[in-house]
N, C-alpha and C. Protein backbone atom coordinates (compact mmCIF):
# COMPACT_ATOMS: atom_id res chain seq x y z
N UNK A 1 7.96 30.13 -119.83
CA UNK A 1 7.20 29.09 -119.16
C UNK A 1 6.98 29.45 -117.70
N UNK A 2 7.76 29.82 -117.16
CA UNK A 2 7.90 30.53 -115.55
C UNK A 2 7.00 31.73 -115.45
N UNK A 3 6.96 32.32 -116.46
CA UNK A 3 6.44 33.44 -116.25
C UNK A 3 4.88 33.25 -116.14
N UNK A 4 4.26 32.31 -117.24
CA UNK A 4 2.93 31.81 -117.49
C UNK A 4 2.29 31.61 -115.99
N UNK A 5 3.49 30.51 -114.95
CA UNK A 5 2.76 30.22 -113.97
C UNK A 5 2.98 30.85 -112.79
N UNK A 6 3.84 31.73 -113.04
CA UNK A 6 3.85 32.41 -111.49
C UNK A 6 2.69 33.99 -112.10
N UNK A 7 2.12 34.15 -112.99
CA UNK A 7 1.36 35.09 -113.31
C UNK A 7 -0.33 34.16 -112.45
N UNK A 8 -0.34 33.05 -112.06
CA UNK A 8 -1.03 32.47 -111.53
C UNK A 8 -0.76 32.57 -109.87
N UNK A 9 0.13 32.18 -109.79
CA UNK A 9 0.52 32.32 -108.43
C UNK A 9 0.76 33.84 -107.82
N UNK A 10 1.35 34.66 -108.49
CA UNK A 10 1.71 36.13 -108.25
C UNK A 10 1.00 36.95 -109.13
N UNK A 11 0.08 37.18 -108.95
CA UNK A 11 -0.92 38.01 -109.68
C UNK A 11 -0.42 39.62 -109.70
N UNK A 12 -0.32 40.32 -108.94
CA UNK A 12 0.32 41.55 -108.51
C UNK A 12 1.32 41.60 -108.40
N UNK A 13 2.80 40.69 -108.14
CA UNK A 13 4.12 41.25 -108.56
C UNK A 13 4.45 40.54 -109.30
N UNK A 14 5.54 41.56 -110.26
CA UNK A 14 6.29 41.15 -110.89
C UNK A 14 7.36 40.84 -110.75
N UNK A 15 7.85 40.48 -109.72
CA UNK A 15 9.01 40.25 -109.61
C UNK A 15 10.30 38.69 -109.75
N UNK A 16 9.05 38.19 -110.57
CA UNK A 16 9.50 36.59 -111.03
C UNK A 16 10.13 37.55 -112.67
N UNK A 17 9.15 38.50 -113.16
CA UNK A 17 9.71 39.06 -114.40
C UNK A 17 11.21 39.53 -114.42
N UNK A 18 11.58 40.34 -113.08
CA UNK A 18 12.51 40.51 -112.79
C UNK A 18 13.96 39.72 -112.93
N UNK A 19 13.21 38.85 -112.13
CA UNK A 19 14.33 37.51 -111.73
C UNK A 19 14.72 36.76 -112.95
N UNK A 20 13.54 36.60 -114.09
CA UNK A 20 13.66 36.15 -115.35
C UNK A 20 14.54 36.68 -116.34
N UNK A 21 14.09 38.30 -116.50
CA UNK A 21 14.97 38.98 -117.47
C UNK A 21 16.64 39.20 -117.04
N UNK A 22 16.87 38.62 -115.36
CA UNK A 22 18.04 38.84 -115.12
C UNK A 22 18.68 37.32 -115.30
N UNK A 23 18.00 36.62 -115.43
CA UNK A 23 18.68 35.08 -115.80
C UNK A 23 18.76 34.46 -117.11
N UNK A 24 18.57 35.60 -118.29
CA UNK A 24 18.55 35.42 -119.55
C UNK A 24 19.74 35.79 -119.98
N UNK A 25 20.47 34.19 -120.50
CA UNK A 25 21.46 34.16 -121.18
C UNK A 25 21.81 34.32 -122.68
N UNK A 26 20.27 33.91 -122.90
CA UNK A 26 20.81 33.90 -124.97
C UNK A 26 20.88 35.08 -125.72
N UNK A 27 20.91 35.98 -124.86
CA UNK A 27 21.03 37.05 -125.78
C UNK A 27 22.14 38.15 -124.58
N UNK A 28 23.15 38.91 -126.18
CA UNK A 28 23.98 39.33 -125.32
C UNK A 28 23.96 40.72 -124.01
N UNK A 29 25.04 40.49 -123.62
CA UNK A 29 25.27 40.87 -122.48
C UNK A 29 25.54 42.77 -122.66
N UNK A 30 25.71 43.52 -121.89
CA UNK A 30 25.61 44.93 -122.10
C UNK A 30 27.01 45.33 -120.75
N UNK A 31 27.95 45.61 -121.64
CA UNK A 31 29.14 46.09 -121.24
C UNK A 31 29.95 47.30 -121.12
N UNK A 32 30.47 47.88 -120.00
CA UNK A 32 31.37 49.47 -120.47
C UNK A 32 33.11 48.68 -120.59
N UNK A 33 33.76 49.44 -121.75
CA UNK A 33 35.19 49.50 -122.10
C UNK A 33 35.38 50.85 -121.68
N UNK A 34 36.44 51.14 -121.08
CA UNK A 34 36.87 52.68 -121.41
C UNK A 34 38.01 52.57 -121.96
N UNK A 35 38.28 53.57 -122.51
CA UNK A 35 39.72 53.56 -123.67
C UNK A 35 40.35 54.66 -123.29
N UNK A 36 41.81 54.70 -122.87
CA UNK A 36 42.54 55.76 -122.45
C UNK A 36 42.81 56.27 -123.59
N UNK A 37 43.69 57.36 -123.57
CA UNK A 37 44.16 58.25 -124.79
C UNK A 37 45.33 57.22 -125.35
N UNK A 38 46.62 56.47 -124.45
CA UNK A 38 47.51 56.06 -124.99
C UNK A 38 47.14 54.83 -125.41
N UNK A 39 46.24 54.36 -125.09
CA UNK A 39 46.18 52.73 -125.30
C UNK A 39 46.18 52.62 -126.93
N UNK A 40 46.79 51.65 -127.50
CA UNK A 40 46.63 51.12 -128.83
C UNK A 40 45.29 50.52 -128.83
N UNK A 41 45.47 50.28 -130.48
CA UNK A 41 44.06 49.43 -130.94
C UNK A 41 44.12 48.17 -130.39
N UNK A 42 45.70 47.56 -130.82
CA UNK A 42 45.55 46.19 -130.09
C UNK A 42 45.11 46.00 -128.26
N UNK A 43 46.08 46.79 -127.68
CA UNK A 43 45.70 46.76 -126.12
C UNK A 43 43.73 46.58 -126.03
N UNK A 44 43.55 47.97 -126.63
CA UNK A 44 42.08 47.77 -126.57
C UNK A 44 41.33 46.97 -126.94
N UNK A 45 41.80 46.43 -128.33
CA UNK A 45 40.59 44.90 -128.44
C UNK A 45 41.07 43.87 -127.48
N UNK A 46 42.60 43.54 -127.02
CA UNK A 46 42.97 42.73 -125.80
C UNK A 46 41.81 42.83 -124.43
N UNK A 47 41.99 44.61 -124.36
CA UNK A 47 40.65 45.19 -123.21
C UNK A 47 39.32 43.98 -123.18
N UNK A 48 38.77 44.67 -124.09
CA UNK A 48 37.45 44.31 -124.48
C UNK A 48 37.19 43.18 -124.61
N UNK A 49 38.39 42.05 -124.69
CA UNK A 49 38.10 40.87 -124.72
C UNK A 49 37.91 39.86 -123.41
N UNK A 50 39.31 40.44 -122.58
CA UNK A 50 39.32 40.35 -121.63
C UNK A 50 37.72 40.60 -120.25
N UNK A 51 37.30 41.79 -120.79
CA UNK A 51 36.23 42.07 -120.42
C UNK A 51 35.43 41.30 -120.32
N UNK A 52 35.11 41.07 -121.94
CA UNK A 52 33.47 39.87 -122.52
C UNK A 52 33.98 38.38 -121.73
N UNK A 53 34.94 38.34 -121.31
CA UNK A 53 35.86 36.90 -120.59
C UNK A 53 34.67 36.92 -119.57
N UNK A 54 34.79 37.45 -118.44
CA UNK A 54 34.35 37.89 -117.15
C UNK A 54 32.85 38.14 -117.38
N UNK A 55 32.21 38.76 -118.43
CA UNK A 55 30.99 38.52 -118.78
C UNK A 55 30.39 37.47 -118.87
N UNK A 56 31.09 36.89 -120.04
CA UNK A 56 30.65 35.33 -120.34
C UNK A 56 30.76 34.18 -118.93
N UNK A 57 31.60 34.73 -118.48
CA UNK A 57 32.29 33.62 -117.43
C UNK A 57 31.01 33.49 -116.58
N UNK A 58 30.45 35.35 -115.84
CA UNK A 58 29.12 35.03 -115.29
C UNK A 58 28.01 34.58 -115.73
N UNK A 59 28.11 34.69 -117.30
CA UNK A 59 27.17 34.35 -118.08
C UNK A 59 26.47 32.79 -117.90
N UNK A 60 27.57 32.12 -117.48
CA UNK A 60 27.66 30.48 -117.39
C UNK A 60 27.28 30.09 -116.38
N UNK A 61 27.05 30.79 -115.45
CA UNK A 61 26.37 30.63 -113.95
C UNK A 61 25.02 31.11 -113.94
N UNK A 62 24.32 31.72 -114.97
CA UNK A 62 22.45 31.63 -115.22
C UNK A 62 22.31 30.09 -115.54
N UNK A 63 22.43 29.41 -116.29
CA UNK A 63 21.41 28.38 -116.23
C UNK A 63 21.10 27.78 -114.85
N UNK A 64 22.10 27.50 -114.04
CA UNK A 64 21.93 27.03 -112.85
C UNK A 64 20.99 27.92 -111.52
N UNK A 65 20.79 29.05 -111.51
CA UNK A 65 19.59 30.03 -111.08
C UNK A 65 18.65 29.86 -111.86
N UNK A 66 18.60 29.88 -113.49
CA UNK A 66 17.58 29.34 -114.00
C UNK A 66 16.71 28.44 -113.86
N UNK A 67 17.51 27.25 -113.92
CA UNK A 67 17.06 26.11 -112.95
C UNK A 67 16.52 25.71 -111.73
N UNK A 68 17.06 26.63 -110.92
CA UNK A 68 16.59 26.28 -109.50
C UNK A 68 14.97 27.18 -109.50
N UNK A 69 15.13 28.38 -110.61
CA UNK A 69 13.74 29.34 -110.15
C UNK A 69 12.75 28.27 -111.26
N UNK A 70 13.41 27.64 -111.95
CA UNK A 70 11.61 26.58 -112.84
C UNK A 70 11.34 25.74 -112.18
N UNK A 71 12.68 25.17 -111.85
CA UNK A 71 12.24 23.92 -110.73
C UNK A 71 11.16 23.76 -109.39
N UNK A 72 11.85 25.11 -108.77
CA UNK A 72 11.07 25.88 -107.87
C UNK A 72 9.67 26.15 -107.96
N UNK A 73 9.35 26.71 -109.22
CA UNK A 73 8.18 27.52 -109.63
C UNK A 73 7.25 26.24 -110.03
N UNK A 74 7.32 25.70 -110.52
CA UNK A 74 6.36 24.54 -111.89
C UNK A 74 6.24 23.41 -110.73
N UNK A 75 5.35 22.84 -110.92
CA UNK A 75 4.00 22.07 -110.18
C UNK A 75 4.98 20.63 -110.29
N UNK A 76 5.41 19.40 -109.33
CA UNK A 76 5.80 18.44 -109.89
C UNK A 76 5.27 17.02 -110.82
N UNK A 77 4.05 17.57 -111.46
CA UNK A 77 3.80 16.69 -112.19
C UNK A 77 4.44 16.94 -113.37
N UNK A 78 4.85 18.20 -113.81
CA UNK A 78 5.45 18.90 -115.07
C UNK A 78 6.75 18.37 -115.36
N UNK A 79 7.44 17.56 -114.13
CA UNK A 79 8.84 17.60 -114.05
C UNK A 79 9.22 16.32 -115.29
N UNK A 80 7.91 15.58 -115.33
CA UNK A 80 8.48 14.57 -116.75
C UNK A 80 8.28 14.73 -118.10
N UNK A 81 8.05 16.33 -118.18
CA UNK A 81 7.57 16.55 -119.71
C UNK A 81 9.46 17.27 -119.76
N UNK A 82 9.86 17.17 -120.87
CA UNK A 82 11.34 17.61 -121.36
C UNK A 82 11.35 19.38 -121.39
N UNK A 83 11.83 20.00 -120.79
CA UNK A 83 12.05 21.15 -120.58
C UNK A 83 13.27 22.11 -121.41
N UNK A 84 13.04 23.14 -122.28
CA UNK A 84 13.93 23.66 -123.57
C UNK A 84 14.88 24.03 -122.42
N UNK A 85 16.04 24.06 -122.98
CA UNK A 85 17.65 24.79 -122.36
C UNK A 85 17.98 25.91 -123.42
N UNK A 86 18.24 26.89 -123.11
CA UNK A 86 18.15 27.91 -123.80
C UNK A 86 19.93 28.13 -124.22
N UNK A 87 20.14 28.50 -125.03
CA UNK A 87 21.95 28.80 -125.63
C UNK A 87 22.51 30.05 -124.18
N UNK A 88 23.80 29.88 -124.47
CA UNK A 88 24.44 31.13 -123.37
C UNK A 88 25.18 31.76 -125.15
N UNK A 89 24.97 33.03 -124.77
CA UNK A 89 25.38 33.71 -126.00
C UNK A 89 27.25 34.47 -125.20
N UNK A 90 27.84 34.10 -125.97
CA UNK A 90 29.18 34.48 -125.97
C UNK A 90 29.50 35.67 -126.70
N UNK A 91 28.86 36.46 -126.74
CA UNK A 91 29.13 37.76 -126.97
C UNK A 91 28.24 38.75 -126.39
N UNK A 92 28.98 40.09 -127.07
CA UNK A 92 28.53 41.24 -125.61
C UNK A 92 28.05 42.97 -126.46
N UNK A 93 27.87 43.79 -126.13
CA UNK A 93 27.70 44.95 -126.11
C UNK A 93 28.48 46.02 -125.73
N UNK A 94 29.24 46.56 -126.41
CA UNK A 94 29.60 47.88 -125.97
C UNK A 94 29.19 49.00 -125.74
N UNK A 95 28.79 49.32 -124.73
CA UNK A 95 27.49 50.97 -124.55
C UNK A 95 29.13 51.98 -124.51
N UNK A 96 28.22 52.92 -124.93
CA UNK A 96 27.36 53.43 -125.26
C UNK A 96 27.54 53.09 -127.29
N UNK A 97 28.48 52.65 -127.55
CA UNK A 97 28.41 52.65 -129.41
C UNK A 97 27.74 51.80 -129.63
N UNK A 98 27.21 50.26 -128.91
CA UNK A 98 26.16 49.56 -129.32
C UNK A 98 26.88 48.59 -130.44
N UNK A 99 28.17 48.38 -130.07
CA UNK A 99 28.95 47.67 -130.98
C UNK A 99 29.18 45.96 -130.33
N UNK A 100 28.28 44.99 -131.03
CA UNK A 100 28.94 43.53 -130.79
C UNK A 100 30.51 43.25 -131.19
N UNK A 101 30.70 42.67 -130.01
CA UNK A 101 31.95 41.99 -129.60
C UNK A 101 31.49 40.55 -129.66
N UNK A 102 32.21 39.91 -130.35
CA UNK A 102 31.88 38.26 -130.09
C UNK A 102 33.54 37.16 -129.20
N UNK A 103 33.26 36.99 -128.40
CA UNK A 103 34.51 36.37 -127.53
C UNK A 103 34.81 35.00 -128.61
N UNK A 104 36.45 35.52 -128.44
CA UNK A 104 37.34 34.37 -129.34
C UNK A 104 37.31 32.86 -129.13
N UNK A 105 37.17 31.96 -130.02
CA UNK A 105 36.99 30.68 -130.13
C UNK A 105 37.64 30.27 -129.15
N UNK A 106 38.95 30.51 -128.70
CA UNK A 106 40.10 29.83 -127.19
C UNK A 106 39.33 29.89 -126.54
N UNK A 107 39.35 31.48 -126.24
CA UNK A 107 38.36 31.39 -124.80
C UNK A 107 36.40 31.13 -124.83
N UNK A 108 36.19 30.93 -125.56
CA UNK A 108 35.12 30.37 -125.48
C UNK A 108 34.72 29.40 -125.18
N UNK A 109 35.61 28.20 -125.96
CA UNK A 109 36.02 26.69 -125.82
C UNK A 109 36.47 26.69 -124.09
N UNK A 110 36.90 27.45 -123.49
CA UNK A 110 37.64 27.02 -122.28
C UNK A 110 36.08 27.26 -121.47
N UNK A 111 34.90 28.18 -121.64
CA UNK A 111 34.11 28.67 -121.31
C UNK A 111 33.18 27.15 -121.36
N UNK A 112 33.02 26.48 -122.38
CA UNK A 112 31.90 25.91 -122.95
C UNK A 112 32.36 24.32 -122.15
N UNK A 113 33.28 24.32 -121.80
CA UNK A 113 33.79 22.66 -121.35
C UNK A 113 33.52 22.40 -120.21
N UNK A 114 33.15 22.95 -119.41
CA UNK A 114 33.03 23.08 -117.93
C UNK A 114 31.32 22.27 -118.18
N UNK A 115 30.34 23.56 -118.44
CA UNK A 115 29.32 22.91 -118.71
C UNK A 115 28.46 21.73 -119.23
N UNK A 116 28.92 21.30 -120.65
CA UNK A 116 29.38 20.27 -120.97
C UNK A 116 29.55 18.96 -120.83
N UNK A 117 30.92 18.99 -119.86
CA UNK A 117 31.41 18.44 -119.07
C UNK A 117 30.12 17.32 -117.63
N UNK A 118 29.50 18.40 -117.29
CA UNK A 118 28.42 18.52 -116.27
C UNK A 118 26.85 17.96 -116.91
């Protein structure tokens, strides 16, 4: 929707595209694990979870940049038509294997209440 009207307003940059593809939550996130030689399997999925934690965690702070750049952008007569909220996806990417990780129900739930909440 942002994009439609700042292609009106910003004819020559793209840089609302920018700002867009970096405030897209519903789809996952793109992460490095490194794995030492001694670490176990368990340590390492502990790793990786820990990781997608801190992912997700920033993950939960796009809608609110989201928000401020439609709000910003879109004309205020628009502001009384109902506007879609897009999902925050709780899982992640492992580069270079390209392997989904999906973050555990605990910490997800601890993730999802805040917002919610608000």
């Amino acid at each position: 929707f942002v994009r439609a009207l700042s292609t009106m307003r910003f004819t020559e940059a793209n840089k609302l595209d920018g700002v867009c593809s970096l405030l897209r939550s519903s789809e996952p996130e793109h992460f490095h694990v490194t794995r030492s030689p001694e670490m176990t399997d368990h340590e390492y999925e502990k790793k990786k979870q820990s990781s997608l934690w801190l992912v997700c965690n920033r993950q939960c702070s796009y809608p609110l940049g989201r928000a401020m750049l439609t709000l910003g952008s879109i004309p205020p007569m628009i502001y009384a038509e109902s506007l879609r909220i897009p999902s925050i996806s709780m899982s992640g990417t492992i580069l270079p294997a390209n392997s989904l990780v999906v973050l555990d129900q605990a910490a997800s739930a601890k993730l999802e209440t805040w917002p919610s909440f608000h």
